[in-house]
Protein backbone atom coordinates (compact mmCIF):
# COMPACT_ATOMS: atom_id res chain seq x y z
CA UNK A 1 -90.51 99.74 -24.72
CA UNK A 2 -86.85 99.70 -24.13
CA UNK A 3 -84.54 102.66 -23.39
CA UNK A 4 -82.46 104.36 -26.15
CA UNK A 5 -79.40 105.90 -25.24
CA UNK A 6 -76.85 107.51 -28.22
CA UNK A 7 -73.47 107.58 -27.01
CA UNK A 8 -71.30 109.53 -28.68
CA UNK A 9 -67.26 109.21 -28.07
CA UNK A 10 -64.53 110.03 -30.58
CA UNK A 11 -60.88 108.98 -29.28
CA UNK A 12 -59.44 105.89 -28.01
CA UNK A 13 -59.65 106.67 -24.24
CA UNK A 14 -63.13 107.92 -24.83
CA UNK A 15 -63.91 104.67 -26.56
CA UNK A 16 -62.75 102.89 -23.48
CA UNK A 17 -64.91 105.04 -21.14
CA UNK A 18 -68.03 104.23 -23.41
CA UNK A 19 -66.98 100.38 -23.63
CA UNK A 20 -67.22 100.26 -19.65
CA UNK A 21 -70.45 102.45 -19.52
CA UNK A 22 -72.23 100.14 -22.08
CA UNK A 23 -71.12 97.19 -19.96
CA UNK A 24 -72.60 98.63 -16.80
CA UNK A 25 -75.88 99.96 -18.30
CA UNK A 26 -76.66 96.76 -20.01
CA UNK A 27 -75.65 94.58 -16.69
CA UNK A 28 -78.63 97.20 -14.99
CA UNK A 29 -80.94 97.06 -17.86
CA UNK A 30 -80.23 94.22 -20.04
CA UNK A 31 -83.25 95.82 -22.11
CA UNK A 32 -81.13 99.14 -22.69
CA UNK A 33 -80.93 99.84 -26.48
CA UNK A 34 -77.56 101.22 -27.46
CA UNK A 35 -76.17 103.30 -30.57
CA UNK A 36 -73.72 105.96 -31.10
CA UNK A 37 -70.33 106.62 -32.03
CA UNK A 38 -67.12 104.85 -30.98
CA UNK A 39 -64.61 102.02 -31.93
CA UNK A 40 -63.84 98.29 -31.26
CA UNK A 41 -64.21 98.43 -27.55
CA UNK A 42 -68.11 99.95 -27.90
CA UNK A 43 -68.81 97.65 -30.16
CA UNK A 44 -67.77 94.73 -28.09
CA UNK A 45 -69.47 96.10 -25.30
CA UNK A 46 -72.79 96.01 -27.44
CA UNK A 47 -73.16 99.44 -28.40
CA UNK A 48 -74.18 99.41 -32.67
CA UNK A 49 -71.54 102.09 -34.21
CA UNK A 50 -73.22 104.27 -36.78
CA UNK A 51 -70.34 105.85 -36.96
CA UNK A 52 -66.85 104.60 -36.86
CA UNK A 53 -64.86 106.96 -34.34
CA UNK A 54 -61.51 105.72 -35.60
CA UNK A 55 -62.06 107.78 -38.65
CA UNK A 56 -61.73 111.53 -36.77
CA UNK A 57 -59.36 110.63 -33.90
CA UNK A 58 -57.03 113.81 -34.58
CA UNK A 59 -54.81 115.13 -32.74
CA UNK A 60 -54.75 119.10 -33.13
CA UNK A 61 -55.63 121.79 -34.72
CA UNK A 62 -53.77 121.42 -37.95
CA UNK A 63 -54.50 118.03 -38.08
CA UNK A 64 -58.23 118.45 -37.79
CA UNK A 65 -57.79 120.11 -41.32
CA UNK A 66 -57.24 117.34 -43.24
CA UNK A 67 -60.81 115.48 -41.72
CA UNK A 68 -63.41 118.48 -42.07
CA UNK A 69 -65.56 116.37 -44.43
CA UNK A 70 -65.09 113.06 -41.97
CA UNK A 71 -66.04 115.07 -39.16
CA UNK A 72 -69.30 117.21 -40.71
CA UNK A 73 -70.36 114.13 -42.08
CA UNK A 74 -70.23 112.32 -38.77
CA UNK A 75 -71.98 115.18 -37.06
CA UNK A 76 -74.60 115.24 -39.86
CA UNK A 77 -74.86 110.87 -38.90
CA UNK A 78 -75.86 111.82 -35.46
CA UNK A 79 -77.93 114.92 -35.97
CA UNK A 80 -79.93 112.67 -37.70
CA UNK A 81 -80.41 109.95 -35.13
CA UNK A 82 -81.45 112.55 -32.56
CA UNK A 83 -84.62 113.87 -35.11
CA UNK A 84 -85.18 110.02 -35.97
CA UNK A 85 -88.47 108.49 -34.68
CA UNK A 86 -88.44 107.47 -32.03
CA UNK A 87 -85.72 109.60 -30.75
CA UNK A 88 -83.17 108.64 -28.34
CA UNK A 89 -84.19 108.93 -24.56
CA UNK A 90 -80.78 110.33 -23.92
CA UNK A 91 -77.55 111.49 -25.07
CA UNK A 92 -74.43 110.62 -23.40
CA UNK A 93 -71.57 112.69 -24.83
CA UNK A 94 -67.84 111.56 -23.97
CA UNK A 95 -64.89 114.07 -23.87
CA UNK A 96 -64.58 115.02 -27.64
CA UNK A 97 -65.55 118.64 -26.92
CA UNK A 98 -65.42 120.44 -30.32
CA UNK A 99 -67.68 118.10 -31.79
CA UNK A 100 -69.47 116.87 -28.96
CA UNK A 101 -70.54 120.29 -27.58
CA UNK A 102 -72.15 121.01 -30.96
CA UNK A 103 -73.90 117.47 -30.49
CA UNK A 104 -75.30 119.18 -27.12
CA UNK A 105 -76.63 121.78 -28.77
CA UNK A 106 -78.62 119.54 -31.65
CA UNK A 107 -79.72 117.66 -28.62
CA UNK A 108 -80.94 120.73 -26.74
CA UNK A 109 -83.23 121.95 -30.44
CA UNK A 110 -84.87 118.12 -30.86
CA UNK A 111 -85.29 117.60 -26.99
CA UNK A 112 -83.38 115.10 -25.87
CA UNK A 113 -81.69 115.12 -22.35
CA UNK A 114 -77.98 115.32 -22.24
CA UNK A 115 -75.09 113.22 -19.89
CA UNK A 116 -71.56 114.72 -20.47
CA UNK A 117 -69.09 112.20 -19.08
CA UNK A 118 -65.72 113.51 -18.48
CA UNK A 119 -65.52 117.00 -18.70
CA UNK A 120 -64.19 119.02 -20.88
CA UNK A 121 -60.18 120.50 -19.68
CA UNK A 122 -62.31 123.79 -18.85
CA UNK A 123 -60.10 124.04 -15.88
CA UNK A 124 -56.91 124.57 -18.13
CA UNK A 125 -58.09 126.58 -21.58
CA UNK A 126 -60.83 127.47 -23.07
CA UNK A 127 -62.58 128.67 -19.53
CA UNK A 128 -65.27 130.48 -21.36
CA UNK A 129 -66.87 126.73 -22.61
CA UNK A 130 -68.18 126.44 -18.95
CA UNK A 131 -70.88 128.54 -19.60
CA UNK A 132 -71.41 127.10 -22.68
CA UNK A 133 -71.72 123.50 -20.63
CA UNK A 134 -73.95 125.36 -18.71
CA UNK A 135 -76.85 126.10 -21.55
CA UNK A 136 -76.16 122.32 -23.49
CA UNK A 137 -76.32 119.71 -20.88
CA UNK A 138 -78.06 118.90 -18.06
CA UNK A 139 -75.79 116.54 -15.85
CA UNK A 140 -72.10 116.39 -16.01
CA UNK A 141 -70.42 113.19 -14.51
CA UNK A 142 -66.52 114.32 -13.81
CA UNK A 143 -63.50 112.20 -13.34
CA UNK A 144 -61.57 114.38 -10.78
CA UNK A 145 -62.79 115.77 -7.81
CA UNK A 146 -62.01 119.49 -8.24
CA UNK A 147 -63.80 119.13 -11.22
CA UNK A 148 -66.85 118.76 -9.56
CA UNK A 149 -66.71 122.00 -7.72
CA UNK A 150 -66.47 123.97 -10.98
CA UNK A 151 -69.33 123.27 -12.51
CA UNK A 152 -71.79 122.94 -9.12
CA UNK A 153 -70.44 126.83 -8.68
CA UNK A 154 -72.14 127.73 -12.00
CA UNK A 155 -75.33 125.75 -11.49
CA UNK A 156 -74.94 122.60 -13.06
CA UNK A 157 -75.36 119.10 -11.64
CA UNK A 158 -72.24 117.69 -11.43
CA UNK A 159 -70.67 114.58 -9.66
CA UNK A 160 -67.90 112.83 -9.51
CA UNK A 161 -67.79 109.24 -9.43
CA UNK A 162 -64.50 107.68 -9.43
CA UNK A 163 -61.92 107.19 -12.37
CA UNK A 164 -63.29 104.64 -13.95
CA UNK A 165 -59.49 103.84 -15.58
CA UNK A 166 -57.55 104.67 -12.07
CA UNK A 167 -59.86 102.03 -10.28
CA UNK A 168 -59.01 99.31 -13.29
CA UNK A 169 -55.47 100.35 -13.21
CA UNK A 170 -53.19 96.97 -11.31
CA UNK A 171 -50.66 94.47 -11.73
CA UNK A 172 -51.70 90.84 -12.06
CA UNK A 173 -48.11 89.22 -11.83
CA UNK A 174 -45.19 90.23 -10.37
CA UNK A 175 -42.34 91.90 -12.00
CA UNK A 176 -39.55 88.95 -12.42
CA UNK A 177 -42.84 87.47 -14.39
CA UNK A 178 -43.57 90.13 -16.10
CA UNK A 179 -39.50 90.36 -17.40
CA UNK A 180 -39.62 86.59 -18.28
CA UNK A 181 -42.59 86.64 -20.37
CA UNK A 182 -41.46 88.91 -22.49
CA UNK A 183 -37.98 87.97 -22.85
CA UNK A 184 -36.98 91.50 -20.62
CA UNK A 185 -34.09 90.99 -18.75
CA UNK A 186 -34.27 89.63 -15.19
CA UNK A 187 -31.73 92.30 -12.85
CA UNK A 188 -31.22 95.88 -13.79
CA UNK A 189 -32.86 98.79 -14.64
CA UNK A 190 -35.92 98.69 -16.82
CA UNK A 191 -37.40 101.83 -18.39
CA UNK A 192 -41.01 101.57 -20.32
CA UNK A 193 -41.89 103.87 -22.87
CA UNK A 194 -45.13 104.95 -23.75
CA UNK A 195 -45.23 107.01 -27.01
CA UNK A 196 -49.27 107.54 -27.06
CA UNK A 197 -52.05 106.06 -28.33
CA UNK A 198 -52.77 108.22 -31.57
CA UNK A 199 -50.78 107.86 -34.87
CA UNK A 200 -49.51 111.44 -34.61
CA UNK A 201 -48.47 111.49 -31.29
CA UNK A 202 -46.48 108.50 -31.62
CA UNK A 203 -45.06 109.76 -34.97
CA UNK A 204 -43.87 113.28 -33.44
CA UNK A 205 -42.68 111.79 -29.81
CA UNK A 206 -41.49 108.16 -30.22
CA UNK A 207 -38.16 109.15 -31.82
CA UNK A 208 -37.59 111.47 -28.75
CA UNK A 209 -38.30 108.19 -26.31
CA UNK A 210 -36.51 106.33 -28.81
CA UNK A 211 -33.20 108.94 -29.16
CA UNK A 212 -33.66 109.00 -25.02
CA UNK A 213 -32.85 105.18 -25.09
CA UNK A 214 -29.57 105.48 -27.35
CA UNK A 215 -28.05 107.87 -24.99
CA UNK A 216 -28.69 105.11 -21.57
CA UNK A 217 -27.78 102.31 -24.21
CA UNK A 218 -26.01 99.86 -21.68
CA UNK A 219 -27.27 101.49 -18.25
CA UNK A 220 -31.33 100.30 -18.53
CA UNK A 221 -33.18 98.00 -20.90
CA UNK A 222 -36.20 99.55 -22.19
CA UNK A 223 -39.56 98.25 -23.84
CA UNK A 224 -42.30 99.78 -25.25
CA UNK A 225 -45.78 99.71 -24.51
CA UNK A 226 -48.06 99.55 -27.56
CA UNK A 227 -51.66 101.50 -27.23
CA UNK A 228 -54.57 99.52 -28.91
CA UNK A 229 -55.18 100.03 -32.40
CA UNK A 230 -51.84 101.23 -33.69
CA UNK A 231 -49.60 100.16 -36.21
CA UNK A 232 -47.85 97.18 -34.84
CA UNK A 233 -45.36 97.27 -38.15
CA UNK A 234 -44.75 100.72 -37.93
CA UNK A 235 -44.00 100.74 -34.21
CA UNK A 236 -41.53 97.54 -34.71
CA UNK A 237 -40.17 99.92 -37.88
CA UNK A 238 -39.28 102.81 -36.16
CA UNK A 239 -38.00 100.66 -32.67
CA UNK A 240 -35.77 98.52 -35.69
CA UNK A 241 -34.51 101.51 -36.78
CA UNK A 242 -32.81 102.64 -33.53
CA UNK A 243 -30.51 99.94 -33.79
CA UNK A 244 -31.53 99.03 -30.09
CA UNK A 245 -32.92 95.91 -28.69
CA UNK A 246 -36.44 97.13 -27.56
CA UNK A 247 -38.99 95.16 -26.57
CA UNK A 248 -42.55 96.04 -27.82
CA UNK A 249 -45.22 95.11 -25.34
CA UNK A 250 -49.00 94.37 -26.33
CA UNK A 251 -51.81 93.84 -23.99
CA UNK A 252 -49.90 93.73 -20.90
CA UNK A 253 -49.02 97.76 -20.30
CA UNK A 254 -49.93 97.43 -16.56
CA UNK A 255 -47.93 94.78 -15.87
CA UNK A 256 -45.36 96.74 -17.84
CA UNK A 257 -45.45 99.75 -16.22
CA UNK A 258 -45.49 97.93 -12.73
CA UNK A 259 -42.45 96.22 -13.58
CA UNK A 260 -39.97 99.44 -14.66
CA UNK A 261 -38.04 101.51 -12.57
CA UNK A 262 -39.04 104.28 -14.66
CA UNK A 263 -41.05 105.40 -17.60
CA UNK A 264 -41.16 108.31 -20.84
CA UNK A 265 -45.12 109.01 -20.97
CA UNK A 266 -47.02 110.90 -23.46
CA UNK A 267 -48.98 113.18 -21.67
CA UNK A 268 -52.71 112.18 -21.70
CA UNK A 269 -54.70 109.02 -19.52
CA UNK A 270 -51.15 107.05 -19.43
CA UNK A 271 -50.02 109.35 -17.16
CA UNK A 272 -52.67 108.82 -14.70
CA UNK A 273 -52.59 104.60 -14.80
CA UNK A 274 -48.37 105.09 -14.12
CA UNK A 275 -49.12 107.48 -11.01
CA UNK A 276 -51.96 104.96 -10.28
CA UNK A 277 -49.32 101.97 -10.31
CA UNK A 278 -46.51 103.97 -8.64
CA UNK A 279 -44.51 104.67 -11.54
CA UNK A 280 -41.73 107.41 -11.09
CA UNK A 281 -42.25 109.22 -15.19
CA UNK A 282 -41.11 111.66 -17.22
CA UNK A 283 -43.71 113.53 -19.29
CA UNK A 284 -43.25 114.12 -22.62
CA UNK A 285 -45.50 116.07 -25.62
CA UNK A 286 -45.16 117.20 -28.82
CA UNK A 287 -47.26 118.53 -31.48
CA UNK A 288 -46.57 120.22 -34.99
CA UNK A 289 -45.69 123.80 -34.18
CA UNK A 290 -49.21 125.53 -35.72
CA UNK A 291 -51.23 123.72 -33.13
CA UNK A 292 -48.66 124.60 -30.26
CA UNK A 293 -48.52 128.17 -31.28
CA UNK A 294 -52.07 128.17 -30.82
CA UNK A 295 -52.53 125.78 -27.54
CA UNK A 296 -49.38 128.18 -25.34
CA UNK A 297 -52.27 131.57 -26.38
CA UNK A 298 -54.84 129.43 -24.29
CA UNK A 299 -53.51 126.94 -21.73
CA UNK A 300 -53.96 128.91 -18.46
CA UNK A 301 -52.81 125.80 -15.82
CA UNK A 302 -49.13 125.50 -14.71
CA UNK A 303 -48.60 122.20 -15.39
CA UNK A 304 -49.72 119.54 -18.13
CA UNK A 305 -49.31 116.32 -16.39
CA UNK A 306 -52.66 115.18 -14.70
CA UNK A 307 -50.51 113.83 -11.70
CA UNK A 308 -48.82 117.09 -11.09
CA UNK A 309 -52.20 118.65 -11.34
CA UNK A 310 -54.03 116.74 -9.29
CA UNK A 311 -51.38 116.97 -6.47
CA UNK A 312 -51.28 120.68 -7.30
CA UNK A 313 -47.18 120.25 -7.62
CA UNK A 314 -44.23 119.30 -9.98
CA UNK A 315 -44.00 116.35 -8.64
CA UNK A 316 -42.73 114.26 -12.19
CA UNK A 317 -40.97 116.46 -14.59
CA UNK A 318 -43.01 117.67 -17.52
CA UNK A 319 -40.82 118.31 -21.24
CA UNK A 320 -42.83 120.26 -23.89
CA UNK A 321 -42.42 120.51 -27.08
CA UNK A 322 -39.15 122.34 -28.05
CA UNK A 323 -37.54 121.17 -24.24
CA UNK A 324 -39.18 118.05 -25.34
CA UNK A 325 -35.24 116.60 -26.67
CA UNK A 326 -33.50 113.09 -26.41
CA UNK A 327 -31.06 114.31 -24.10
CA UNK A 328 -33.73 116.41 -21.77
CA UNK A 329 -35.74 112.63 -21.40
CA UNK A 330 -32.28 111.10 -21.42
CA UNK A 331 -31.61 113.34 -18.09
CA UNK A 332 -34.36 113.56 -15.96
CA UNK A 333 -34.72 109.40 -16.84
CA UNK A 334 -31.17 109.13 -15.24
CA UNK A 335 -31.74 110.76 -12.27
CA UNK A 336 -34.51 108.10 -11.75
CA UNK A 337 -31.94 105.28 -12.46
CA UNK A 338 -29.04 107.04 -10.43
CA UNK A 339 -31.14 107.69 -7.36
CA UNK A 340 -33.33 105.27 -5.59
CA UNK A 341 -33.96 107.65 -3.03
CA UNK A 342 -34.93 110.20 -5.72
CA UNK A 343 -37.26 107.33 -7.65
CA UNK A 344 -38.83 105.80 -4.41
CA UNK A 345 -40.05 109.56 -3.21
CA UNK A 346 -41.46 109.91 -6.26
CA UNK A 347 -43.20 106.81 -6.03
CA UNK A 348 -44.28 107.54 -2.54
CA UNK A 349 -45.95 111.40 -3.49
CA UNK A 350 -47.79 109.60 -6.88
CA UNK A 351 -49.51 107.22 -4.22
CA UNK A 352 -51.83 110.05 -3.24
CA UNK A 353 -53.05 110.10 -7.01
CA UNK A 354 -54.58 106.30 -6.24
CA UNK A 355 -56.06 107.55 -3.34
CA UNK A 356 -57.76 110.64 -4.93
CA UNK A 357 -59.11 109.18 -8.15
CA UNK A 358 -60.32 105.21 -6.79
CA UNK A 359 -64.06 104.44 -5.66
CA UNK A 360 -64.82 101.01 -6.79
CA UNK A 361 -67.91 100.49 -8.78
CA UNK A 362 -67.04 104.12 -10.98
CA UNK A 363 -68.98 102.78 -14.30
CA UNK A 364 -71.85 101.46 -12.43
CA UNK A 365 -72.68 104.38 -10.43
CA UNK A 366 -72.43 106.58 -13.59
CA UNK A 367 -74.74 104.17 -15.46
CA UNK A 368 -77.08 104.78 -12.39
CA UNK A 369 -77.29 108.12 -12.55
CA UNK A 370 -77.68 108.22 -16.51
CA UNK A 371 -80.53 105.66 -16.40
CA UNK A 372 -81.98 108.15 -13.98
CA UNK A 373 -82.64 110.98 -16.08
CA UNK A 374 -85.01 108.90 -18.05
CA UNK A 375 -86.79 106.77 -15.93
């Protein structure tokens, strides 16, 4: 009889993290049967989507409002799956903690071994989930090494196996190609901007990247990276509407990123693939005011920026919220433009990120050590 394995991811990055874990489990065990939740990616990696993750990507607090039903109904979906005969063999949970946690627990009452892959951010807020962690799941596979360390103090088997996006994360052309093909152009300062990969992110940052660009109309050319699965109209909209010539970018952000002198990034996995590629960045976020009023009571880490974190240091600057302002991203992107010295430094200390987060084969040996708990 084959293995069953629910995975269970609810964002866009998590989505991707699932995608390469399918891919990896079925190359071990091409027998391996696979359900869960997630979006496009999952799917095309073989994984059958009982439910669609695309419908409860939020974004914060307030916003989760709005998608109560969506989200009990999902949990309900999977709660289901785990009582179902024959149950799954194993539960792999991915990020997602609010929901996914619960998950654990529903896992824990029908008896069905749980994988969290990528951790919760215990390490920043919410500190008192660990032990929570603790009681709910029985291996944690982490994506940064001092991750690991936290959760093997309070008894739990935890490894860490390589960013599985960091190790994926390179250029495939150089950057004169890159500017050519899309029509970018060929001397001069180039600046990417990467407003997120969720609707509201890009809704409450992209017209602070955006107002950034007017004021170094004429001393960069910009572009903007597009995330998978968002509105290409809206995005050419909103970039129309700033009366600036802005390229918008689609399927090639590596290459992008690779190619600019600089870049605005939403805080979140972009900023680890622009450290990964060398990128000098500014770090921009934004949220509606309820959900920041709540996230500055519980954030307990002095920086936001997974670079700066990693490298325990301020080594990109980090604008938040109300500093988040055209002319604040404006600033700190000139002093990238004005000073090569300043922008190659930068480049040099964001190296150490690479070396950190990349061991080839990442996926594979985390699909090793999930078909392990059930052989």
């Amino acid at each position: 009889m084959s293995r069953r394995i629910l995975i269970v991811a609810g964002e866009t990055s998590g989505d991707a993290h699932g995608a390469r874990l399918a891919a990896a489990l079925r190359a071990l065990d091409g027998t391996v049967d696979l359900t869960g939740m997630g979006g496009e990616r999952m799917r095309a990696a073989g994984v059958k989507t009982i439910v669609d993750a695309g419908e409860l990507s939020v974004m914060g607090f307030a916003e989760l409002v709005g998608r109560v039903t969506r989200v009990f109904t999902a949990y309900r979906t999977l709660s289901r799956a785990l009582r179902a005969k024959p149950r799954p063999d194993l539960l792999v949970l991915i990020d997602f903690p609010d929901f996914n946690l619960r998950l654990a627990a529903a896992a824990r009452r029908a008896g069905v071994r749980v994988l969290y892959y990528v951790s919760p951010q215990v390490w920043a807020w919410r500190q008192g989930r660990i032990a929570k962690i603790c009681r709910r799941v029985d291996r944690m596979i982490v994506l940064f090494p001092f991750e690991e360390e936290i959760y093997r103090g309070r008894g739990l088997d935890a490894r860490f196996v390589g960013h599985p996006v960091a190790e994926q994360v390179r250029a495939t052309r150089s950057p004169a190609e890159t500017r050519r093909r899309w029509g970018l152009p060929e001397s001069g300062p180039l600046v990417v901007l990467l407003p997120g990969s969720r609707a509201k992110e890009v809704k409450y940052i992209l017209p602070v990247m955006l107002g950034a660009a007017q004021l170094l109309s004429g001393r960069a050319s910009f572009a903007v990276a597009k995330a998978p699965g968002l509105d290409a109209e809206g995005l050419r909209r909103a970039v129309a509407q700033s009366g600036l010539h802005i390229a918008i970018v689609e399927d090639d952000t590596y290459n992008l990123v690779a190619a600019a002198d600089a870049a605005a990034v939403t805080s979140g996995t972009a900023t680890v693939e622009c450290a990964v590629l060398g990128c000098p960045m500014v770090v921009v976020y934004r949220m509606s005011r309820f959900t920041h009023a709540i996230a500055r009571r519980l954030v307990r880490v002095p920086f936001i920026a997974m670079p700066n974190i990693i490298l325990q240091d301020r080594v990109v600057p980090e604008l938040i919220q109300d500093d988040a302002t055209p002319d604040a991203v404006a600033s700190e992107l000139a002093r990238y433009l004005d000073s090569p010295q300043h922008r190659d430094a930068t480049s040099k200390r964001l190296s150490d990120v690479r070396a950190r987060l990349v061991r080839p084969g990442s996926a594979e040996r985390a699909a090793r050590l999930a078909l392990e708990m059930i052989a």
